[in-house]
Protein backbone atom coordinates (compact mmCIF):
# COMPACT_ATOMS: atom_id res chain seq x y z
CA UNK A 1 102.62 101.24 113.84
CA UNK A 2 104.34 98.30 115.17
CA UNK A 3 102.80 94.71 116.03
CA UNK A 4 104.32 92.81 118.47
CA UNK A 5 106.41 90.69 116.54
CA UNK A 6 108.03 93.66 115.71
CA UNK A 7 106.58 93.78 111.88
CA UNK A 8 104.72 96.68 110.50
CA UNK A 9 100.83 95.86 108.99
CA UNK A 10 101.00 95.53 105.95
CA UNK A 11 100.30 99.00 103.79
CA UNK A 12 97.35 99.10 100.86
CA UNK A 13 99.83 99.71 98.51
CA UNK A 14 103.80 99.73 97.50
CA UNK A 15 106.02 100.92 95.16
CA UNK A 16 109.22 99.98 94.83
CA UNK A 17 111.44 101.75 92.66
CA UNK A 18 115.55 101.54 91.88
CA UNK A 19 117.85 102.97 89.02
CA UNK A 20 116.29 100.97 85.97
CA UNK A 21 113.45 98.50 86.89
CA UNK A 22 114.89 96.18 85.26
CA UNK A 23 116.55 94.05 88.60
CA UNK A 24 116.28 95.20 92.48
CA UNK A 25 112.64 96.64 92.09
CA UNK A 26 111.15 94.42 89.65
CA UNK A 27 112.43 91.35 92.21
CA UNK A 28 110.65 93.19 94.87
CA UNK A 29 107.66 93.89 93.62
CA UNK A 30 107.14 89.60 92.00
CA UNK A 31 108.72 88.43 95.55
CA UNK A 32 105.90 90.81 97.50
CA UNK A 33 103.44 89.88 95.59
CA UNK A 34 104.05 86.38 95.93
CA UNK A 35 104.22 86.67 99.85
CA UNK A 36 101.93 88.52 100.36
CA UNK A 37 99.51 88.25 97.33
CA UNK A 38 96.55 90.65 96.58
CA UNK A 39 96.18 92.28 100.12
CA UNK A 40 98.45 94.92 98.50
CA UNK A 41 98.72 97.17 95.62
CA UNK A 42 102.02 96.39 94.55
CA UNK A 43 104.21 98.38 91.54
CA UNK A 44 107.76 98.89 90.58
CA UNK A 45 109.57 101.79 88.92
CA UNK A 46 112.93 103.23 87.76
CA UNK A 47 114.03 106.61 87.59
CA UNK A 48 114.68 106.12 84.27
CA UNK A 49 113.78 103.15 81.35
CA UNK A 50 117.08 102.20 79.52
CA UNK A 51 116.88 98.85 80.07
CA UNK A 52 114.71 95.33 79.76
CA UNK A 53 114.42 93.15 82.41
CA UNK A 54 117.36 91.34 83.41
CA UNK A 55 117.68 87.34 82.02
CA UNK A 56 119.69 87.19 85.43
CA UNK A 57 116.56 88.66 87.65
CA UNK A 58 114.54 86.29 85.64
CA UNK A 59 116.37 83.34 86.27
CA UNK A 60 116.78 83.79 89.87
CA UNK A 61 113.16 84.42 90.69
CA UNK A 62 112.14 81.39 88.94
CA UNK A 63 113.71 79.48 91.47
CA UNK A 64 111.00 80.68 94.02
CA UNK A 65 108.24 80.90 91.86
CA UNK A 66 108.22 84.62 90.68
CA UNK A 67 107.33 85.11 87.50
CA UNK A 68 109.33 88.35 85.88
CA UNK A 69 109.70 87.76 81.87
CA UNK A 70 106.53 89.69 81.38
CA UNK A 71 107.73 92.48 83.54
CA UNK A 72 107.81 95.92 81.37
CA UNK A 73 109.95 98.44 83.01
CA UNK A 74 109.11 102.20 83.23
CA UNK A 75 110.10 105.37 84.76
CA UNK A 76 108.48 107.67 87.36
CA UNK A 77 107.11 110.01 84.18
CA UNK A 78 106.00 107.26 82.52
CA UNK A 79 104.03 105.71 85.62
CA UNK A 80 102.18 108.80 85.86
CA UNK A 81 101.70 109.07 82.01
CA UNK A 82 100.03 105.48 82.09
CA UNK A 83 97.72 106.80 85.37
CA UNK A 84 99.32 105.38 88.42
CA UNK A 85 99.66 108.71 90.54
CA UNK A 86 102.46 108.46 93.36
CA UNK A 87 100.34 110.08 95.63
CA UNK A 88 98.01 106.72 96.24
CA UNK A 89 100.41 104.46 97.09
CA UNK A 90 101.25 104.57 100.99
CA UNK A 91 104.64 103.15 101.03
CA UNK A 92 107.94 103.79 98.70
CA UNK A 93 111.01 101.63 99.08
CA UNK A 94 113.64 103.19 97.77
CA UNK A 95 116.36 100.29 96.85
CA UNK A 96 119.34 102.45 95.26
CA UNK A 97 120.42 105.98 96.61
CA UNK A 98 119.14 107.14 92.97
CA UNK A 99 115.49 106.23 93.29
CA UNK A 100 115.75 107.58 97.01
CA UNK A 101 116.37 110.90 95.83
CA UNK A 102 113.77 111.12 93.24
CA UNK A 103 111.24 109.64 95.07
CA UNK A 104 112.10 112.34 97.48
CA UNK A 105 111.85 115.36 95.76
CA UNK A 106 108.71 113.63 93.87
CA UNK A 107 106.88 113.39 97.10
CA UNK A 108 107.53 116.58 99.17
CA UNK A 109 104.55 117.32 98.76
CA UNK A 110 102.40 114.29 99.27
CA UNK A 111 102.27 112.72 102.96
CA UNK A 112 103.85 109.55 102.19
CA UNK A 113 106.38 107.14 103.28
CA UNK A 114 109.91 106.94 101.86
CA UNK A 115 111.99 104.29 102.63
CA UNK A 116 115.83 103.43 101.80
CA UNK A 117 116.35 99.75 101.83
CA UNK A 118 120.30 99.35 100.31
CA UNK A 119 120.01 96.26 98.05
CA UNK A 120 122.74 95.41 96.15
CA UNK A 121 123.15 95.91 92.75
CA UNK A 122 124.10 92.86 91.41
CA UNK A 123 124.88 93.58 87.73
CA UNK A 124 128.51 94.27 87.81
CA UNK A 125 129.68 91.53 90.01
CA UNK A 126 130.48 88.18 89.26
CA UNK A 127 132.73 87.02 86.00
CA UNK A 128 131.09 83.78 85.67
CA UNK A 129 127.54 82.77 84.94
CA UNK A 130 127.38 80.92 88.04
CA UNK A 131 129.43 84.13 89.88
CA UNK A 132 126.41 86.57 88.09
CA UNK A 133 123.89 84.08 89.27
CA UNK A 134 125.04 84.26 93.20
CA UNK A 135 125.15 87.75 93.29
CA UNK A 136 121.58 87.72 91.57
CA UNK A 137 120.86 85.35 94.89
CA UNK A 138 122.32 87.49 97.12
CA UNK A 139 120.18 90.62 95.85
CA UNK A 140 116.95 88.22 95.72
CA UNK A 141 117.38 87.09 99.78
CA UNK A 142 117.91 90.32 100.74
CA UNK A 143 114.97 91.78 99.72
CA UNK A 144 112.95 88.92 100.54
CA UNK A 145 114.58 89.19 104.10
CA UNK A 146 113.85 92.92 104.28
CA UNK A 147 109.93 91.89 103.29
CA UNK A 148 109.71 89.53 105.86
CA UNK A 149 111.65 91.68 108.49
CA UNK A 150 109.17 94.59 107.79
CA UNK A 151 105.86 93.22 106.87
CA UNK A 152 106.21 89.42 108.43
CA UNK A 153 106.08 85.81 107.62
CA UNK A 154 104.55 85.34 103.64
CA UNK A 155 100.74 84.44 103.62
């Protein structure tokens, strides 16, 4: 359901899930819960766990406040190893064609939101540190545009 500014109410809960969690979802899951705070369950995974968190996603999330360096990344198995079952969250945004199709075929049967919201990956672009940093940026304001597009203004 729509309000009429146009923004959706916000859901009970949200997951958020990309390639890794170690960048896009982990961003979007601090920057949610920083806009919207605890009037949301809010998680992040990656269809797989290769990687840390990213110094980059770190840095750039600082700048507004979002804490990440205790972020742990995990996978869709290992979410539902540690308890978190997909089927009680309302809402999945889907931030890299990957984690679209997994979340997919994971919740065919559940009746449950999938969303694609195509957020750059930042990771490969940019030579420089301040070149890595801007694309970091980049990646960070969209999402945060896309949160306030679809859920409205931060609390």
């Amino acid at each position: 359901m729509v309000d009429a500014t146009g923004t959706h109410p916000l859901p009970q809960s949200v997951l958020f899930c990309c390639d890794h969690n170690a960048v896009r979802s982990p961003m979007a899951e601090g920057i949610m819960k920083k806009f919207y705070g605890m009037d949301c369950y809010i998680q992040s995974v990656g269809v797989k766990n290769d990687l840390e968190i990213d110094g980059f996603a770190i840095s750039v999330c600082a700048e507004m406040d979002v804490e990440l360096s205790r972020h742990r990344s995990r996978s869709f198995d290992e979410m539902e190893q540690w308890g978190d079952d997909l089927s009680s969250f309302d809402l999945v945004l889907a931030l890299s064609p990957a984690s679209q199709r997994r979340a997919l075929e994971l919740t065919r049967f559940f009746h449950l939101e999938v969303e694609y919201w195509p957020i750059l990956d930042p990771t490969g672009i940019g030579e420089s540190r301040d070149a890595k940093l801007a694309s970091y940026r980049s990646a960070r304001d969209m999402i945060a545009e896309r949160l306030i597009a679809r859920f409205g203004p931060p609390n």
